[in-house]
Protein backbone atom coordinates (compact mmCIF):
# COMPACT_ATOMS: atom_id res chain seq x y z
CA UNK A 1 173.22 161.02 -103.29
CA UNK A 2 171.46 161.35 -99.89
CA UNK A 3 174.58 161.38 -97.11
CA UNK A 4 173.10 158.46 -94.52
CA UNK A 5 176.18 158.32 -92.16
CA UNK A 6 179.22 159.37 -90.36
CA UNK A 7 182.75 157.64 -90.01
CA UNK A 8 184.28 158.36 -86.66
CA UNK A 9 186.51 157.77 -84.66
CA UNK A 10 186.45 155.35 -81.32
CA UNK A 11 188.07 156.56 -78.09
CA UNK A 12 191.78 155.99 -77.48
CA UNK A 13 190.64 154.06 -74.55
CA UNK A 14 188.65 151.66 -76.74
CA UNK A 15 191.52 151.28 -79.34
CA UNK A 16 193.82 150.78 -77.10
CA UNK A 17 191.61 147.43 -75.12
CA UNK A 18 191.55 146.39 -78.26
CA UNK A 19 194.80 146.40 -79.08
CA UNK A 20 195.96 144.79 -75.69
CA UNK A 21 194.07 141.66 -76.34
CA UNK A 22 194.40 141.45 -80.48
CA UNK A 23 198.37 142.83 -80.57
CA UNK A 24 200.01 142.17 -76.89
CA UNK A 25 203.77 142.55 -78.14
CA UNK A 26 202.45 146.43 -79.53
CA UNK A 27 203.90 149.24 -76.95
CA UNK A 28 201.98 152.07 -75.51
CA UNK A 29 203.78 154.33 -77.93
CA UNK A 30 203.17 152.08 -80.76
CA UNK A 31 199.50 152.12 -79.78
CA UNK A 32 199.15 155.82 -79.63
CA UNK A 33 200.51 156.04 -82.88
CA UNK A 34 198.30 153.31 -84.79
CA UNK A 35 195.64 155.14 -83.31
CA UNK A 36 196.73 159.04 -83.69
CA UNK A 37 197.01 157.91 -87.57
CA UNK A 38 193.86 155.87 -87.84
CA UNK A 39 192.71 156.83 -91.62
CA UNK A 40 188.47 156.96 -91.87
CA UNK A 41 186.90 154.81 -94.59
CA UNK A 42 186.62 156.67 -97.94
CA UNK A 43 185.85 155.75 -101.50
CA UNK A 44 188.16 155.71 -104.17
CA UNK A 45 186.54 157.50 -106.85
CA UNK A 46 183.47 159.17 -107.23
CA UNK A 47 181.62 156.07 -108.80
CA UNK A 48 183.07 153.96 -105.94
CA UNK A 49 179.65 152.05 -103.86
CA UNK A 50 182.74 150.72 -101.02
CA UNK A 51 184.25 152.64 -98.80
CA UNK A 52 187.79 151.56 -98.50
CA UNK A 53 188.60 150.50 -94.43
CA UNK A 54 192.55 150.94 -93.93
CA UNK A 55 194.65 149.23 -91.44
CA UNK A 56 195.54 151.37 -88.89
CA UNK A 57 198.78 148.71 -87.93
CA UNK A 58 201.95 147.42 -89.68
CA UNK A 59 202.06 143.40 -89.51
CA UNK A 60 205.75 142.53 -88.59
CA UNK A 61 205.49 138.80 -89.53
CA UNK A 62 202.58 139.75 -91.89
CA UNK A 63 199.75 137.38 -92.31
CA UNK A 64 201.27 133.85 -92.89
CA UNK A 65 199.64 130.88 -94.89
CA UNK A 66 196.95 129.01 -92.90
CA UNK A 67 196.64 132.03 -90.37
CA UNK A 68 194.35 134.88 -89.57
CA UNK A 69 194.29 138.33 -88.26
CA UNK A 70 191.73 140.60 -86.56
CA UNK A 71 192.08 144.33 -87.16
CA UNK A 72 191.30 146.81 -84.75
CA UNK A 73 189.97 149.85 -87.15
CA UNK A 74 189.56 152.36 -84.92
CA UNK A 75 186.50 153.04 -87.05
CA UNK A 76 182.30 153.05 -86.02
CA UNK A 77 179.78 154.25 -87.68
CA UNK A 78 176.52 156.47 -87.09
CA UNK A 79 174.09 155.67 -89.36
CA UNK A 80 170.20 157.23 -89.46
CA UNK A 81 167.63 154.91 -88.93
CA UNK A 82 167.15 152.08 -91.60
CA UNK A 83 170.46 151.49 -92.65
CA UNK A 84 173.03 148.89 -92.26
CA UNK A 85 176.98 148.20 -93.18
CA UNK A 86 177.92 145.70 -95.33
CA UNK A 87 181.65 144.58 -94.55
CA UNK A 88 182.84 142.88 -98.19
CA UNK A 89 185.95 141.77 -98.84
CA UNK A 90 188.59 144.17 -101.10
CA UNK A 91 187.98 142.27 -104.89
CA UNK A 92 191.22 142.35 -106.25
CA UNK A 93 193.08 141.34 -102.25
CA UNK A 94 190.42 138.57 -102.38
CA UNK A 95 190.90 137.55 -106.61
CA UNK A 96 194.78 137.69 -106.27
CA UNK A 97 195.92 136.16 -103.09
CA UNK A 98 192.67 134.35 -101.66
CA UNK A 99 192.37 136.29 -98.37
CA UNK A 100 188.74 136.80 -97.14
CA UNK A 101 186.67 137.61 -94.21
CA UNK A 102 186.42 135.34 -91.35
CA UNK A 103 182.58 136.10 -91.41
CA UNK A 104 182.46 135.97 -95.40
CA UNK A 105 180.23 139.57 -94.77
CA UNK A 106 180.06 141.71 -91.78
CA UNK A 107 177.32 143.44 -91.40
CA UNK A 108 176.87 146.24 -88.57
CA UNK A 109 173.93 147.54 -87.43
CA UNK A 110 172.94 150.89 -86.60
CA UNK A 111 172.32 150.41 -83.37
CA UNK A 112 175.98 148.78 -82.82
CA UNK A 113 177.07 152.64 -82.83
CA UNK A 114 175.75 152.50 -78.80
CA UNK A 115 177.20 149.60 -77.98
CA UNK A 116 179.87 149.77 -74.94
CA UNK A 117 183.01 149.62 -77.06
CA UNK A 118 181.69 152.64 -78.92
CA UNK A 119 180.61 150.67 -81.93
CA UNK A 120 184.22 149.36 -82.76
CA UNK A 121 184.29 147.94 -86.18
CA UNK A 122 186.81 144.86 -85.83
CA UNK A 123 187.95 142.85 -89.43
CA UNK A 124 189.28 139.48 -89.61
CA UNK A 125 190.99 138.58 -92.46
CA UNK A 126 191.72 135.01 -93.11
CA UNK A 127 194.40 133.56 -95.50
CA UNK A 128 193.44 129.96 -95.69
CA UNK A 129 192.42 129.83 -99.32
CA UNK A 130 193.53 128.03 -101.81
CA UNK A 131 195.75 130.73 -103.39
CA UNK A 132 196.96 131.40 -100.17
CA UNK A 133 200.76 132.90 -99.70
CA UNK A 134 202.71 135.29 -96.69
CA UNK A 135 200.96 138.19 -97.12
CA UNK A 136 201.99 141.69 -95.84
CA UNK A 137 199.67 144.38 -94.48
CA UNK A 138 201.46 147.88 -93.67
CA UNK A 139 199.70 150.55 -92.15
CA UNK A 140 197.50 152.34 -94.70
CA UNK A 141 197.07 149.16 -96.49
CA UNK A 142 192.97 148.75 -97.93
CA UNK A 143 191.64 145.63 -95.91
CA UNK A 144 188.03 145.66 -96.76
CA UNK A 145 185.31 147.70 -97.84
CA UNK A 146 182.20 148.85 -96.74
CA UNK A 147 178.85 149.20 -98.71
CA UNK A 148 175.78 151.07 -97.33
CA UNK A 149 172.44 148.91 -97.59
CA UNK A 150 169.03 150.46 -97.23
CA UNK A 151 166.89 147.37 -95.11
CA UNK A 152 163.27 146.81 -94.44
CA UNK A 153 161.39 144.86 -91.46
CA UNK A 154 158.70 142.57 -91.83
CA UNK A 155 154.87 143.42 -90.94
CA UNK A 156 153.94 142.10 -87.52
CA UNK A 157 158.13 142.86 -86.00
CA UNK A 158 157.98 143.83 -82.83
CA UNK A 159 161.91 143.60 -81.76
CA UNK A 160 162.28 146.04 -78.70
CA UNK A 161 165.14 145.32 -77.59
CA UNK A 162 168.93 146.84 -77.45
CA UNK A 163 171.76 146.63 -78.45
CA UNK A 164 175.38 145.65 -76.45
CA UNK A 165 178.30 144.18 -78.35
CA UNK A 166 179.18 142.64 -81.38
CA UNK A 167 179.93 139.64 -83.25
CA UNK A 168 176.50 137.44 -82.31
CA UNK A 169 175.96 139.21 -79.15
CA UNK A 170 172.01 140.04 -80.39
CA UNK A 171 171.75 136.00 -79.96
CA UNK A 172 172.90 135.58 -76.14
């Protein structure tokens, strides 16, 4: 199987920004430890396509009925040139309590590697569905996975511009 990217890593300084504004009741010391135990995306098994993305926090209240959550991961990802992330939701957390992505599918770009918060991948997981219930997420928990996509462009693309940000920012 040809090896097409890298899991890393962001910056405690990135992490921690993000986990100001997403989790303001979290300490300093609880941040450095979310982040000194941040566990990289890996497959289960060796026939595994999705890389399992784990939460890097322990929900107190959890993730109540009607509510939503957005994960900092602590995770980007360098990719070479003509590949993209697919962020899918877990099957069997999606076929046995409902929750989902806020976006349905992220997808990240290769270029969102460069982007000023490092290429911070960021999940939202939503538990509105109709087999919603309290759910709890503890640290190490499997909140998504991710599936590498070979893409193509279309004759006559000319796109020359870069990337900054996330989350719609190639539409501003």
């Amino acid at each position: 199987m040809e090896k097409m990217a890298k899991f890393e890593k962001v910056s405690f300084g990135v992490f921690k920004e993000a986990c100001e504004k997403l989790c303001p009741e979290l300490s300093l010391d609880e941040i450095t430890a979310a982040y000194e135990s941040i566990k990289l995306p890996r497959r289960a098994t060796k026939g595994s396509a999705g890389y399992d993305f784990f939460s890097p926090l322990s929900l107190q209240s959890g993730i109540k009925k009607g509510d939503a959550f957005t994960f900092p991961t602590g995770v980007r990802c360098k990719m070479k040139e003509g590949w993209v992330l697919v962020i899918c939701p877990r099957s069997g957390m999606g076929f046995k309590t409902g929750i989902h992505l806020a976006n349905t599918v992220g997808v990240i770009d290769q270029d969102y590697y460069y982007s000023d918060n490092e290429g911070h991948i960021m999940v939202k997981l939503v538990n509105d569905a109709s087999l919603a219930r309290d759910i709890e997420i503890h640290w190490g928990d499997a909140i998504c996975q991710g599936l590498f996509l070979p893409f193509g462009i279309a004759e006559g693309d000319d796109a020359q511009k870069s990337r900054n940000g996330g989350f719609g920012s190639t539409g501003k």
